[in-house]
Structure formats: structure tokens, C-alpha cells
N, C-alpha and C. Protein backbone atom coordinates (compact mmCIF):
# COMPACT_ATOMS: atom_id res chain seq x y z
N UNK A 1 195.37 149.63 166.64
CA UNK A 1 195.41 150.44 167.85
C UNK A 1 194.54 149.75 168.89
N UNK A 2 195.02 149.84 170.20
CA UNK A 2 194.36 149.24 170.93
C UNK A 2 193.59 150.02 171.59
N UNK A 3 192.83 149.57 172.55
CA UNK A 3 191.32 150.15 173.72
C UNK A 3 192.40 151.61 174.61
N UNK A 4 192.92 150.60 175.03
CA UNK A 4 194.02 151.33 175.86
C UNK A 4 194.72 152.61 175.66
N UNK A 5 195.18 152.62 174.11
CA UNK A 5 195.75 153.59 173.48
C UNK A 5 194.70 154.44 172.93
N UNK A 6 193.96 154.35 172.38
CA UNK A 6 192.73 155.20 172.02
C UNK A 6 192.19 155.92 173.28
N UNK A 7 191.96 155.26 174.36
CA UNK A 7 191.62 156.15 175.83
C UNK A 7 193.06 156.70 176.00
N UNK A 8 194.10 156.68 176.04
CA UNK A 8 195.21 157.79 175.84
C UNK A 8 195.15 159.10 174.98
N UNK A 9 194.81 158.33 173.26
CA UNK A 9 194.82 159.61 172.99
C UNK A 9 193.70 160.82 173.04
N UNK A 10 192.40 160.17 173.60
CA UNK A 10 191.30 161.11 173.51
C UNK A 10 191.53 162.25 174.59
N UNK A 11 192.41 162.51 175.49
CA UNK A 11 192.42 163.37 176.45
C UNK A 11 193.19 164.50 175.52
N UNK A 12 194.27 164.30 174.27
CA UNK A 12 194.69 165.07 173.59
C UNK A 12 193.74 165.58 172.24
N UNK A 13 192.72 165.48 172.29
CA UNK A 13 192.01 166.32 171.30
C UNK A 13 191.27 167.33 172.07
N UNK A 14 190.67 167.97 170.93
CA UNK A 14 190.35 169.34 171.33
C UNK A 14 188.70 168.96 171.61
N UNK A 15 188.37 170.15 172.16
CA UNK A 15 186.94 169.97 172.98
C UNK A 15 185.74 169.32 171.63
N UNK A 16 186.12 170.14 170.77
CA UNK A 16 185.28 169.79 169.00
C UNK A 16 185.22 168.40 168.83
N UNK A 17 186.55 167.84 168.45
CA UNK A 17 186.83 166.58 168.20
C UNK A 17 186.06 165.50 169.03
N UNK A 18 186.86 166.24 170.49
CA UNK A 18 185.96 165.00 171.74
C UNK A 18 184.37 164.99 171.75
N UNK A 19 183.63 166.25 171.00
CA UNK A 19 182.10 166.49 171.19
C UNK A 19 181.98 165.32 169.71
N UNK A 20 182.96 165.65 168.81
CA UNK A 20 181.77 164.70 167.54
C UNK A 20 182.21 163.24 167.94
N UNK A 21 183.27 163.01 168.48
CA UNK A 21 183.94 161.16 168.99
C UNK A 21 182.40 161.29 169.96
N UNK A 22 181.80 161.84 170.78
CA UNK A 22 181.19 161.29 171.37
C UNK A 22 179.89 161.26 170.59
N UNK A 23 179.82 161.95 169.54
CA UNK A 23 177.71 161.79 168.86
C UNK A 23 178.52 160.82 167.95
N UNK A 24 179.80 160.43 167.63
CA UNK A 24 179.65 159.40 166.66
C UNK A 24 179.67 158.02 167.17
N UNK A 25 179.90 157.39 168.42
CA UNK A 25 179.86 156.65 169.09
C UNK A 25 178.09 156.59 169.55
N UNK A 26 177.55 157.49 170.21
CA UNK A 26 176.06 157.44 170.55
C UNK A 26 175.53 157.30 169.09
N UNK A 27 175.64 157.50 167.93
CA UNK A 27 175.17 157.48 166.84
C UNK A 27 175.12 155.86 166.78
N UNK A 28 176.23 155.32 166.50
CA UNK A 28 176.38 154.04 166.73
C UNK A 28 175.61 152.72 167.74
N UNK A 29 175.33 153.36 168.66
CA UNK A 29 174.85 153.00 170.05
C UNK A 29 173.00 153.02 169.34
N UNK A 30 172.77 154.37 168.62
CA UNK A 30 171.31 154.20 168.34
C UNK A 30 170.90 153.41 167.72
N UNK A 31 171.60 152.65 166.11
CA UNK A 31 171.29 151.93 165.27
C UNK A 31 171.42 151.11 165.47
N UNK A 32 172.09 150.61 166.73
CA UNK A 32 171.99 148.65 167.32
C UNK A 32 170.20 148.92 167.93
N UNK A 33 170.52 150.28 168.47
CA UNK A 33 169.03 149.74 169.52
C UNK A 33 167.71 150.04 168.75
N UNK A 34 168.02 150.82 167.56
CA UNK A 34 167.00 150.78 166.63
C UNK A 34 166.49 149.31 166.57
N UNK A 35 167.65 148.66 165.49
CA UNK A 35 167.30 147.33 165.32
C UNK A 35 167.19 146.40 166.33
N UNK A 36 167.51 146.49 167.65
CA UNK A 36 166.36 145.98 168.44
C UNK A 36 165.42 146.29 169.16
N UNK A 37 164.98 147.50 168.60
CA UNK A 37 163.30 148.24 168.80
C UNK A 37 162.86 147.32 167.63
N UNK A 38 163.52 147.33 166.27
CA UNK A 38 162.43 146.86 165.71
C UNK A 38 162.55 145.23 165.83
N UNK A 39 163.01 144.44 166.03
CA UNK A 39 163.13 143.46 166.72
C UNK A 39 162.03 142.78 167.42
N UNK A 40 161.68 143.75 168.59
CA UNK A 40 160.73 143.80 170.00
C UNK A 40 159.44 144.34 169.35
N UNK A 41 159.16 145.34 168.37
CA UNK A 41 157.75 145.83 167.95
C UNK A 41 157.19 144.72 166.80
N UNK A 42 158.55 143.92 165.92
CA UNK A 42 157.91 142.45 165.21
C UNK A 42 157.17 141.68 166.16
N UNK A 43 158.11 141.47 167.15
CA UNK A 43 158.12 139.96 168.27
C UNK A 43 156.29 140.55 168.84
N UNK A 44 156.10 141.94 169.24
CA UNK A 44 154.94 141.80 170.17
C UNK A 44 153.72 142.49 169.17
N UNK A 45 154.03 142.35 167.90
CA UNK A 45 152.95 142.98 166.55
C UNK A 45 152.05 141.38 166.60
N UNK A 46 150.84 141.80 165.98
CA UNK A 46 149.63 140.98 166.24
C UNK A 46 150.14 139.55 165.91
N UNK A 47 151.30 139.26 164.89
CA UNK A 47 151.88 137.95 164.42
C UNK A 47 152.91 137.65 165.22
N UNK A 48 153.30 137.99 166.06
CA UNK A 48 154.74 137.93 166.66
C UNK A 48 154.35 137.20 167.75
N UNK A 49 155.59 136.54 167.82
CA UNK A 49 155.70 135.65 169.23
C UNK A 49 155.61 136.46 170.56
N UNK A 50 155.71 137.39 170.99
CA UNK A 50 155.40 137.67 172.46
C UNK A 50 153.89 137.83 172.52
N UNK A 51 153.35 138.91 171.29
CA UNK A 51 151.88 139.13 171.24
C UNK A 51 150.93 137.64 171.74
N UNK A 52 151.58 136.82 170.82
CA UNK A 52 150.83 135.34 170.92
C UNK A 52 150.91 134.95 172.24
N UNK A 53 151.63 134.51 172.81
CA UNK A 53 152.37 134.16 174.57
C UNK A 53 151.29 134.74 175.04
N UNK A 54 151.23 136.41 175.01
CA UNK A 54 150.40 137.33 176.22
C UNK A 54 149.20 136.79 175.21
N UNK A 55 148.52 136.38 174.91
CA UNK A 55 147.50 136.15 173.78
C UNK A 55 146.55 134.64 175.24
N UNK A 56 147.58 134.10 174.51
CA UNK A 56 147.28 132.53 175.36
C UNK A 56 147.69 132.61 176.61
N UNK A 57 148.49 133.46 177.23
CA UNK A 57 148.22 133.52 179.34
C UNK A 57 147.39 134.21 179.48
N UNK A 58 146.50 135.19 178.49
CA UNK A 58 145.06 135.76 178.78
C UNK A 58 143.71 135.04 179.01
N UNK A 59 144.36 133.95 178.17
CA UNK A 59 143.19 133.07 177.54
C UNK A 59 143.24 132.19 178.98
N UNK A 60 144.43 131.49 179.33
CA UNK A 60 144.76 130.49 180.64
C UNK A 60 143.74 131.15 181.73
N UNK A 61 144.58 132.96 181.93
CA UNK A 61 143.74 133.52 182.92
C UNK A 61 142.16 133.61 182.92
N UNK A 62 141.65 133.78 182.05
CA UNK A 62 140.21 133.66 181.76
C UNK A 62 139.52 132.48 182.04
N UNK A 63 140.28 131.33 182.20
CA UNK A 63 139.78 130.00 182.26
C UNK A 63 139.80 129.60 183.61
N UNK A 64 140.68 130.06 184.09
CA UNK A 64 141.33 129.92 185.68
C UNK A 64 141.90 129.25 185.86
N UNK A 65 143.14 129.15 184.82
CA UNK A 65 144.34 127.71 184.47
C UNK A 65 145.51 128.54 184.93
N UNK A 66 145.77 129.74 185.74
CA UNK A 66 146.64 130.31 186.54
C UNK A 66 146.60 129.97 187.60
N UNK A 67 147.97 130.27 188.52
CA UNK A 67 147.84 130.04 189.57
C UNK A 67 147.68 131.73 190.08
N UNK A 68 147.26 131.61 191.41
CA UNK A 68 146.99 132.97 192.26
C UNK A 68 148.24 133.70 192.35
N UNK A 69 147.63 135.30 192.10
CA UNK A 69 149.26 136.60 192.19
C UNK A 69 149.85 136.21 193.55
N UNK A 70 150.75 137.01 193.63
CA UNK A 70 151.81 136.61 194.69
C UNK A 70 151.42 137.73 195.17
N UNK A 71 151.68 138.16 196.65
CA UNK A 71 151.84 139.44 197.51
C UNK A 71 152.80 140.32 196.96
């Protein structure tokens, strides 16, 4: 079945049907963004590569190896 045909037939179900097609789709939608919450809370946890990055441009800034904020 295609994209096309599936947006056809959803106008023929009943209000029930169309309420759980839509928490089972957002259901779906949560467990990608779960796994990239947890993704983003590895990457910026005390071992993770973003933590480290903001780690060492703290360290740059402290030294005065930045250049000046912008307006």
C-alpha cells in the first residue's frame, strides 16, 4: 500500500481508530527520540565527546586563546 492510499483511507475510519493511528504513530515518533536523547545525554556525560569539547573551549577561554564575543 502506498503513502497516497493510506492518506485516502484514513478519512474513512471512525473517530476511535483515527485517535489510536494517531498515539500509535506519536508512540513511534517517541522511541526514535528517546534513542536520541540517549544518544545526546552519552555524547555530553562526563566521558562523552561534547562534555570534553565544552571541557577544552573552557580551558582555551580561561587562557585567552578565544577570540572576542560578537555583538
Amino acid at each position: 500500500m502506498t503513502l497516497t492510499e493510506i492518506k485516502e483511507e484514513i478519512p474513512k475510519l471512525t473517530l476511535a481508530e483515527q485517535m489510536e493511528l494517531a498515539e500509535m504513530l506519536h508512540a513511534s515518533f517517541d522511541e526514535e527520540e528517546d534513542e536520541f536523547d540517549k544518544a545526546i545525554r552519552a555524547d555530553m556525560s562526563a566521558q562523552g565527546p561534547l562534555w570534553q569539547m565544552g571541557q577544552r573551549a573552557l580551558e582555551e577561554f580561561k587562557r585567552g586563546e578565544t577570540l572576542p564575543g560578537f555583538p
